[in-house]
Protein backbone atom coordinates (compact mmCIF):
# COMPACT_ATOMS: atom_id res chain seq x y z
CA UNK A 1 178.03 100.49 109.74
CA UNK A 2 178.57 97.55 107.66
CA UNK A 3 175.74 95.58 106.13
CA UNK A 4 176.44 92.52 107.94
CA UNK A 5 176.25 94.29 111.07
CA UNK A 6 173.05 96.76 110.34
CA UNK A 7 171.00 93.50 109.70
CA UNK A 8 172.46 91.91 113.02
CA UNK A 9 171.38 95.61 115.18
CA UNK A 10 167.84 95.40 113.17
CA UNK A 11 167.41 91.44 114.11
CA UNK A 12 168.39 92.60 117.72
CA UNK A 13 165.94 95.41 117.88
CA UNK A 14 162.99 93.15 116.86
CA UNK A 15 163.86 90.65 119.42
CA UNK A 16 164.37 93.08 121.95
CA UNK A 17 160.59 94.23 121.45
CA UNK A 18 159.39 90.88 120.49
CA UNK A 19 156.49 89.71 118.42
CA UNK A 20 153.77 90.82 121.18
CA UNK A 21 154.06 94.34 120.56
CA UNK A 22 153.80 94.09 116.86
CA UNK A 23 151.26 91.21 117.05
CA UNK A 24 149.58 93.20 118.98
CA UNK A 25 148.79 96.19 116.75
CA UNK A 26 148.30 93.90 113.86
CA UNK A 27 145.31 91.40 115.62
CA UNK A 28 141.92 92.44 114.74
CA UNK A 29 138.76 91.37 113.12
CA UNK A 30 139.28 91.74 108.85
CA UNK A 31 136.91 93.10 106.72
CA UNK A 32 135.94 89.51 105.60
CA UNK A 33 135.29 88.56 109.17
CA UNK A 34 133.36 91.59 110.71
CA UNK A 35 131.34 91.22 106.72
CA UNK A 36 130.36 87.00 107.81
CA UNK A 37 129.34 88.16 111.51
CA UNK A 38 127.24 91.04 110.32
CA UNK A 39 125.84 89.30 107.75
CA UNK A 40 125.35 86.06 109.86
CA UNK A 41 123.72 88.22 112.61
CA UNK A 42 121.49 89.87 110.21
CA UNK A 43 120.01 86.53 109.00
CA UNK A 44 119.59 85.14 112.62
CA UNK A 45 118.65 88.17 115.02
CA UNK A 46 118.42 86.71 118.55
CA UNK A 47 121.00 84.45 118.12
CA UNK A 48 122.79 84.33 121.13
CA UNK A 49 124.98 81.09 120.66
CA UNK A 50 123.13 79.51 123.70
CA UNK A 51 122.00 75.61 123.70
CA UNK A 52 119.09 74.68 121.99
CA UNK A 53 118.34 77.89 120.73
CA UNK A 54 117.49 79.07 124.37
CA UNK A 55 117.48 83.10 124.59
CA UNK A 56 119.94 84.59 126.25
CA UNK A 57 118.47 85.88 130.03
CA UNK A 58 121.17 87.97 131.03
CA UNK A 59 121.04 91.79 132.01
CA UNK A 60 123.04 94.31 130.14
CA UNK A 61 126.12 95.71 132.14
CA UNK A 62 126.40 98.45 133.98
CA UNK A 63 127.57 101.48 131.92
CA UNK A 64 130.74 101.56 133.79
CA UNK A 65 131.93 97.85 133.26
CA UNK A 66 130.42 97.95 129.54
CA UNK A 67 132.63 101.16 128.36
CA UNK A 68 135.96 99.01 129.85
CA UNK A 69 134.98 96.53 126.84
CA UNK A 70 137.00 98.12 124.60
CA UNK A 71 140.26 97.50 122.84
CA UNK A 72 143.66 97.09 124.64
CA UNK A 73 141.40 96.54 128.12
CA UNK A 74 141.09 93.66 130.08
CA UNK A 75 138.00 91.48 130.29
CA UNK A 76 136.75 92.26 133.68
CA UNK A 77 136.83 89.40 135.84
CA UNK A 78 133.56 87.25 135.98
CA UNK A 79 132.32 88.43 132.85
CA UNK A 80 129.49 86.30 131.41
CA UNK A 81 131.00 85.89 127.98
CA UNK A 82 129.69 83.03 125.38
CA UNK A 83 130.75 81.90 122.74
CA UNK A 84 130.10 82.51 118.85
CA UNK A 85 127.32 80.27 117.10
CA UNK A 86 128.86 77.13 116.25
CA UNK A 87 127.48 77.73 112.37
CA UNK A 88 129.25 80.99 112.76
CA UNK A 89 132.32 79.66 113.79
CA UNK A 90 132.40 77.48 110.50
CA UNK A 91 131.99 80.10 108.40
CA UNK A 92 134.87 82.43 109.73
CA UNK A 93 138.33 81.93 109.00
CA UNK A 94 140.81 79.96 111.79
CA UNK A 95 140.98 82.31 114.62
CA UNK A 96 144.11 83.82 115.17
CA UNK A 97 146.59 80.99 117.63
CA UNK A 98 146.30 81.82 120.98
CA UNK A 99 143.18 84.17 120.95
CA UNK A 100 139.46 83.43 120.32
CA UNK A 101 136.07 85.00 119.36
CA UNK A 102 133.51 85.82 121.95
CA UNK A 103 130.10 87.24 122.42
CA UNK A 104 129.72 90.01 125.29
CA UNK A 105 126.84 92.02 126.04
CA UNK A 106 125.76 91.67 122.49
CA UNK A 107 129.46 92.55 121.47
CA UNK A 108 131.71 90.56 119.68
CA UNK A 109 135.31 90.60 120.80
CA UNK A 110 138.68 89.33 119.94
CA UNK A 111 140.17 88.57 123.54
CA UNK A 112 144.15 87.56 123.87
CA UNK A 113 143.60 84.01 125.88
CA UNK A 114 146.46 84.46 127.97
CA UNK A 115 146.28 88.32 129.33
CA UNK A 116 142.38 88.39 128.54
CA UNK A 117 142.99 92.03 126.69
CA UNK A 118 140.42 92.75 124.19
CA UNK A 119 142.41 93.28 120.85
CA UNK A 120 139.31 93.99 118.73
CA UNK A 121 135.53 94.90 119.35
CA UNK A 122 132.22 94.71 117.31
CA UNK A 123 130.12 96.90 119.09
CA UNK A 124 126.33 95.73 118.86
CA UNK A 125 126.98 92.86 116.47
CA UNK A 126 124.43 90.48 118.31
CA UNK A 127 121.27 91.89 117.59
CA UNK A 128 119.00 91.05 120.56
């Protein structure tokens, strides 16, 4: 196969698959980020991103909804999910386009916006 033509079957191939699939594998918290949130969480236990400073009132899940928060599931529908402290958020680095940082039952995840799979989890990074 000619050179010309090997680079034209490889362009091909990674088209065929698109970017999702290797996006996909590649989207996850870095060491630098999971290192902020542990250390912001550390410094401000209780912080559950709520207005005001109000605690957070709700219940912890079920055991079976809280072991589908893992990576490559879907959020289940109705989740109460929040969002990160908004000093947090300034500390991080630009989230990923399309995707965004949330707090669930004291977890904090890296959730696709537009399938809602989980591509990254920080199991019991909000300490309550």
């Amino acid at each position: 196969m000619s050179l010309p033509l090997a680079r034209f079957a490889l362009m091909a191939v990674l088209l065929a698959f698109g970017g999702t699939a290797i996006a996909g594998t590649s989207v996850v918290f870095s060491k630098d980020e999971i290192a902020i949130i542990q250390d912001y969480y550390s410094k401000h236990p209780g912080d559950s991103g709520q207005p005001n400073g109000k605690k957070s009132k709700a219940k912890p899940l079920p055991p079976g909804i809280a072991k589908n928060l893992a990576r490559g599931k879907p959020l289940p529908p109705g989740i109460a999910k929040r969002y990160l402290p908004s000093d947090l958020v300034r500390m991080l680095p630009p989230v990923y386009p399309g995707y965004e940082r949330i707090v669930v039952d004291g977890r904090v995840l890296l959730v696709d916006i537009a399938t809602q799979v989980i591509q990254d989890v920080l199991m019991e990074a909000v300490y309550h």
